[in-house]
C-alpha atoms as a PDB file:
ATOM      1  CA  UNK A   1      -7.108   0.842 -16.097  1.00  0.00           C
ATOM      2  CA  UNK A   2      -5.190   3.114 -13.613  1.00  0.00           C
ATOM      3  CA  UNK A   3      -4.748   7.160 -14.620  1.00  0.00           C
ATOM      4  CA  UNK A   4      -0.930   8.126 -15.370  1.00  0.00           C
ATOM      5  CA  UNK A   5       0.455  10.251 -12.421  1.00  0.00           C
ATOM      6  CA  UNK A   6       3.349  13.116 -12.297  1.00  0.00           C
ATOM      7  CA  UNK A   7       4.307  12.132  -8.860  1.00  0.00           C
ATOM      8  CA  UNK A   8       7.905  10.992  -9.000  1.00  0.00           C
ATOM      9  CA  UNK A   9       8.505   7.342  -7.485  1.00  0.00           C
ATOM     10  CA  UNK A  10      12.190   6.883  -8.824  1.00  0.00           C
ATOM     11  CA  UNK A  11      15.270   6.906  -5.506  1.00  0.00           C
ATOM     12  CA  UNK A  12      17.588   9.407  -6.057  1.00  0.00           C
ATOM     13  CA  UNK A  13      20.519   8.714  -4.561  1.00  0.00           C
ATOM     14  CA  UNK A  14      21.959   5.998  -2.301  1.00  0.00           C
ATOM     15  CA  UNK A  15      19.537   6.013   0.469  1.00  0.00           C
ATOM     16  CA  UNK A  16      15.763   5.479   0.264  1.00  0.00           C
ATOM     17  CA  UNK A  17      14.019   8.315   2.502  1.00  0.00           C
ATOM     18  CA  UNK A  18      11.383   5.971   3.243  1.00  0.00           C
ATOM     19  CA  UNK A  19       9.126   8.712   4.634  1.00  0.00           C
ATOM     20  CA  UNK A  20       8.595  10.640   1.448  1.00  0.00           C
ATOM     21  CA  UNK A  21       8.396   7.487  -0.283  1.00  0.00           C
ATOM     22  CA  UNK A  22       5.390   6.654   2.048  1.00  0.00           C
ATOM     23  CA  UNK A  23       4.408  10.273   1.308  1.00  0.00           C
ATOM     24  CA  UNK A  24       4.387  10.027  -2.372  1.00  0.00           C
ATOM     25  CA  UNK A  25       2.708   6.477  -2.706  1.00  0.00           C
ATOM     26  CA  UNK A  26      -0.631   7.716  -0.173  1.00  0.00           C
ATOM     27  CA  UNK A  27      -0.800  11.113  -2.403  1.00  0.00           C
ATOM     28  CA  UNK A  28      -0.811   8.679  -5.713  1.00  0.00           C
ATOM     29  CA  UNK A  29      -3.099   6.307  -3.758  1.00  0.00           C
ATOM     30  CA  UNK A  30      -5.756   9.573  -3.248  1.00  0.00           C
ATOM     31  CA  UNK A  31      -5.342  10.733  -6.657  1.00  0.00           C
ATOM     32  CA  UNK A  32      -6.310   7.597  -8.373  1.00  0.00           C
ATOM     33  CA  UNK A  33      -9.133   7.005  -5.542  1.00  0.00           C
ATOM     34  CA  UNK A  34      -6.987   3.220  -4.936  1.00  0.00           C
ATOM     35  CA  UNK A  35      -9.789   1.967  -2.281  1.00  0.00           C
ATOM     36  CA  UNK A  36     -12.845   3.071  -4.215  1.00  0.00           C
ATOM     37  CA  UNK A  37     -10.847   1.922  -7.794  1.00  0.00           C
ATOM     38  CA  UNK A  38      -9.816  -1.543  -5.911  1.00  0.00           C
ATOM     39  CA  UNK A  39     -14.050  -1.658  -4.622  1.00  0.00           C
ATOM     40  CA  UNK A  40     -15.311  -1.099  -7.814  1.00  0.00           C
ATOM     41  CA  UNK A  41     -13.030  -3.158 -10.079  1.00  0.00           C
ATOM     42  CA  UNK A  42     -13.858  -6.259  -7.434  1.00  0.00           C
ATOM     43  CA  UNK A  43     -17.553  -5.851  -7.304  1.00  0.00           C
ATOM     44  CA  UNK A  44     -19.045  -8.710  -8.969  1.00  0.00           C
ATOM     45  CA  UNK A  45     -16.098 -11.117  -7.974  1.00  0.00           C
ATOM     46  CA  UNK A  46     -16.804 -13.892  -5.539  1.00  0.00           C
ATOM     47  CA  UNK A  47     -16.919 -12.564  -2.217  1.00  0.00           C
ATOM     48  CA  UNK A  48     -14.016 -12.958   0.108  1.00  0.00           C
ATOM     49  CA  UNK A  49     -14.578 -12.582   4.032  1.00  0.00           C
ATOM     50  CA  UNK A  50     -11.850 -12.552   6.568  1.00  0.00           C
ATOM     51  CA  UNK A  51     -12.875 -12.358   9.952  1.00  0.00           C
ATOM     52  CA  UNK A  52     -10.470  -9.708  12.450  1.00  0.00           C
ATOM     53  CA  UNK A  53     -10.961  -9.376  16.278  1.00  0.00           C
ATOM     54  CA  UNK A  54     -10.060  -6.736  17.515  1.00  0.00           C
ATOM     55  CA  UNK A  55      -6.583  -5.144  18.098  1.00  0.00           C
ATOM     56  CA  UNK A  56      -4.846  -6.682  21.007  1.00  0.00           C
ATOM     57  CA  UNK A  57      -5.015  -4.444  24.062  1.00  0.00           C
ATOM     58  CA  UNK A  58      -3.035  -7.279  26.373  1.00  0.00           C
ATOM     59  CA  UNK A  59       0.553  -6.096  26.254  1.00  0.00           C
ATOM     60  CA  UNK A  60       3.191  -4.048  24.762  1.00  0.00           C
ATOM     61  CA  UNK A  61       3.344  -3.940  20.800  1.00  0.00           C
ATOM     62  CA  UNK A  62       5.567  -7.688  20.521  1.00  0.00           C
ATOM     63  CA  UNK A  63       7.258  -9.354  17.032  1.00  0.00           C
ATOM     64  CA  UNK A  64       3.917 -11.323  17.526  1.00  0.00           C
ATOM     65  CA  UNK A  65       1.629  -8.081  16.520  1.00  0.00           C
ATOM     66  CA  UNK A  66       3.354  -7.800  13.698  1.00  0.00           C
ATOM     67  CA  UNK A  67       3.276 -11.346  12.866  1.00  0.00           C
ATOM     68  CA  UNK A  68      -0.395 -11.524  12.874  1.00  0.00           C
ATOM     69  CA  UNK A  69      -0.787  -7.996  10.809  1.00  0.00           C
ATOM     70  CA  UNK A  70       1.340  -9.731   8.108  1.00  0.00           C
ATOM     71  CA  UNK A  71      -0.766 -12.985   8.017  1.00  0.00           C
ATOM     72  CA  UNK A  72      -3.895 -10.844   8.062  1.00  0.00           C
ATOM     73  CA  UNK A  73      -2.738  -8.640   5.082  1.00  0.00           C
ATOM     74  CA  UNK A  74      -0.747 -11.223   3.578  1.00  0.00           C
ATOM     75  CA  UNK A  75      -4.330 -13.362   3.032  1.00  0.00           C
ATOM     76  CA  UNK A  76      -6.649 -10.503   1.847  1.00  0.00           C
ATOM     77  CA  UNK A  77      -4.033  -9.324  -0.948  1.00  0.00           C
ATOM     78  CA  UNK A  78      -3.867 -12.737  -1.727  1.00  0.00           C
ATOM     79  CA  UNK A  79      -7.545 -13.158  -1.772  1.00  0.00           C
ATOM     80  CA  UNK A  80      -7.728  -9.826  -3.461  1.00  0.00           C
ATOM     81  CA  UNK A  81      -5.672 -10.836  -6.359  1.00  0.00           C
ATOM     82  CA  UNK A  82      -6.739 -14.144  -7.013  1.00  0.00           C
ATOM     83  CA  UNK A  83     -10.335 -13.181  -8.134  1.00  0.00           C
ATOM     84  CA  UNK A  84     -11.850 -11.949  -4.728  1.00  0.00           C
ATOM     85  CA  UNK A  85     -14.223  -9.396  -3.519  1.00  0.00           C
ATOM     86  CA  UNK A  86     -12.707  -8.571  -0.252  1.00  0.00           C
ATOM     87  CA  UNK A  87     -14.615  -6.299   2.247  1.00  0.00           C
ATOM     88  CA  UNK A  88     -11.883  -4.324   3.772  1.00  0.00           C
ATOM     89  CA  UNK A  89     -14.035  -3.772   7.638  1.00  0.00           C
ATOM     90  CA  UNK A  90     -12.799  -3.357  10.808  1.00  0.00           C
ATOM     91  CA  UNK A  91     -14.104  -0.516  13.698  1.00  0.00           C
ATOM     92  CA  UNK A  92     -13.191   2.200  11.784  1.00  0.00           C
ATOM     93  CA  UNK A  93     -16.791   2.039   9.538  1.00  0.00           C
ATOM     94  CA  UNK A  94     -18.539   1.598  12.337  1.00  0.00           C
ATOM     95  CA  UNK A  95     -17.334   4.434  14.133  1.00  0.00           C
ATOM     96  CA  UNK A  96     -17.711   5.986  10.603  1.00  0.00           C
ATOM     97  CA  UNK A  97     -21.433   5.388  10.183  1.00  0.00           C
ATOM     98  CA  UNK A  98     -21.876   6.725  14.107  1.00  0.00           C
ATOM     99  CA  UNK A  99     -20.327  10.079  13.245  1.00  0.00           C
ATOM    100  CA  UNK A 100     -22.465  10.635  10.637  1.00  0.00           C
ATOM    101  CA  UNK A 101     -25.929   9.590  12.276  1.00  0.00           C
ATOM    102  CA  UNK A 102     -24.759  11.683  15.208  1.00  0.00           C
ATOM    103  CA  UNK A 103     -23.132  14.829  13.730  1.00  0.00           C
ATOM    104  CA  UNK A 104     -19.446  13.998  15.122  1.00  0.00           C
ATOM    105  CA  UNK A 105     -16.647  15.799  13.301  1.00  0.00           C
ATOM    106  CA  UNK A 106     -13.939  15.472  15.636  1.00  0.00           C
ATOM    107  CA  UNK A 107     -12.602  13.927  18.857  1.00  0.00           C
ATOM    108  CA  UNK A 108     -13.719  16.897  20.723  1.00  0.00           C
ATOM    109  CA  UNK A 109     -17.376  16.048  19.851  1.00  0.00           C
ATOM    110  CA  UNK A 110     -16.779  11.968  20.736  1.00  0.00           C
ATOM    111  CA  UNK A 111     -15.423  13.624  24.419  1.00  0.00           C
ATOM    112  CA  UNK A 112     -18.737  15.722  24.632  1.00  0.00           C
ATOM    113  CA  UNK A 113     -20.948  12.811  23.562  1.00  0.00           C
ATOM    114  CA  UNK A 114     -18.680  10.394  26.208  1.00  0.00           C
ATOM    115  CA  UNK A 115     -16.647   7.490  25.126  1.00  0.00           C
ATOM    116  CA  UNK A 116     -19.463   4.913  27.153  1.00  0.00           C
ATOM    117  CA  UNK A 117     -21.941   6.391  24.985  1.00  0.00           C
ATOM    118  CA  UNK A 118     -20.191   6.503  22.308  1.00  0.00           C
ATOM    119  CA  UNK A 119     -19.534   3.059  22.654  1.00  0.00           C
ATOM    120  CA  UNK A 120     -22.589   1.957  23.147  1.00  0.00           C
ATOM    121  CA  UNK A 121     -24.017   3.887  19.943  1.00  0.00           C
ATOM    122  CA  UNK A 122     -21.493   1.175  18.028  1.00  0.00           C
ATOM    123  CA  UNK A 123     -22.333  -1.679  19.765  1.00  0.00           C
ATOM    124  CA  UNK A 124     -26.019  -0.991  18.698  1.00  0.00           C
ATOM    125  CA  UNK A 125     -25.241  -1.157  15.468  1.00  0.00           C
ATOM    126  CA  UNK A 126     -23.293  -4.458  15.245  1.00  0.00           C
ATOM    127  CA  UNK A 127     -24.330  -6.641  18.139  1.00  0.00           C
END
């Protein structure tokens, strides 16, 4: 069961300001703790795994990014509310789990350590 909120979701007027929409949905999102909520609710479901290379680095941002974001988050909602645990994992808890073993607070301290061996503390941990 989800906590009540104060924050305000109704439009008022005509337009939609999407950005304090956006604004107002992440604050809700961090006062319920959504992520750890959605982890903990899904725990002893049947696991879900959805396997994501890595962004593309081989061109301009194209309609065919975006296509493949959709399909990606399109299946793992799907997954998600059909009965599924679904590990949410890309680079981001790796690089996670190397700032902590390593002290790293910010990207000045990833430029002091150097991006190579940086780098090569992830790869360590998943290859």
């Amino acid at each position: 069961m989800l906590p009540s909120t104060t924050i305000d979701f109704s439009v008022t007027g005509e337009i939609l300001q999407f950005g304090n929409a956006e604004k107002n949905i992440l604050a809700y999102w961090k006062q319920i703790n959504a992520f750890e909520t959605s982890n903990k609710l899904s725990k002893d479901r049947p696991r879900y795994t959805f396997y994501d290379g890595p962004p593309f680095a081989t061109s301009l941002p194209h309609i065919g990014h975006i296509l493949a974001g959709t399909i990606k988050d399109t299946v793992t909602r799907w997954a998600y509310q059909t009965g599924h645990h679904v590990e949410h994992c890309h680079g981001l808890p790796v690089e996670h789990k190397i700032d902590k073993m390593h002290d790293i607070k910010d990207p000045e301290d990833v430029a002091k350590t150097g991006i190579a061996t940086y780098n090569n503390h992830c790869r360590q941990i998943v290859m």
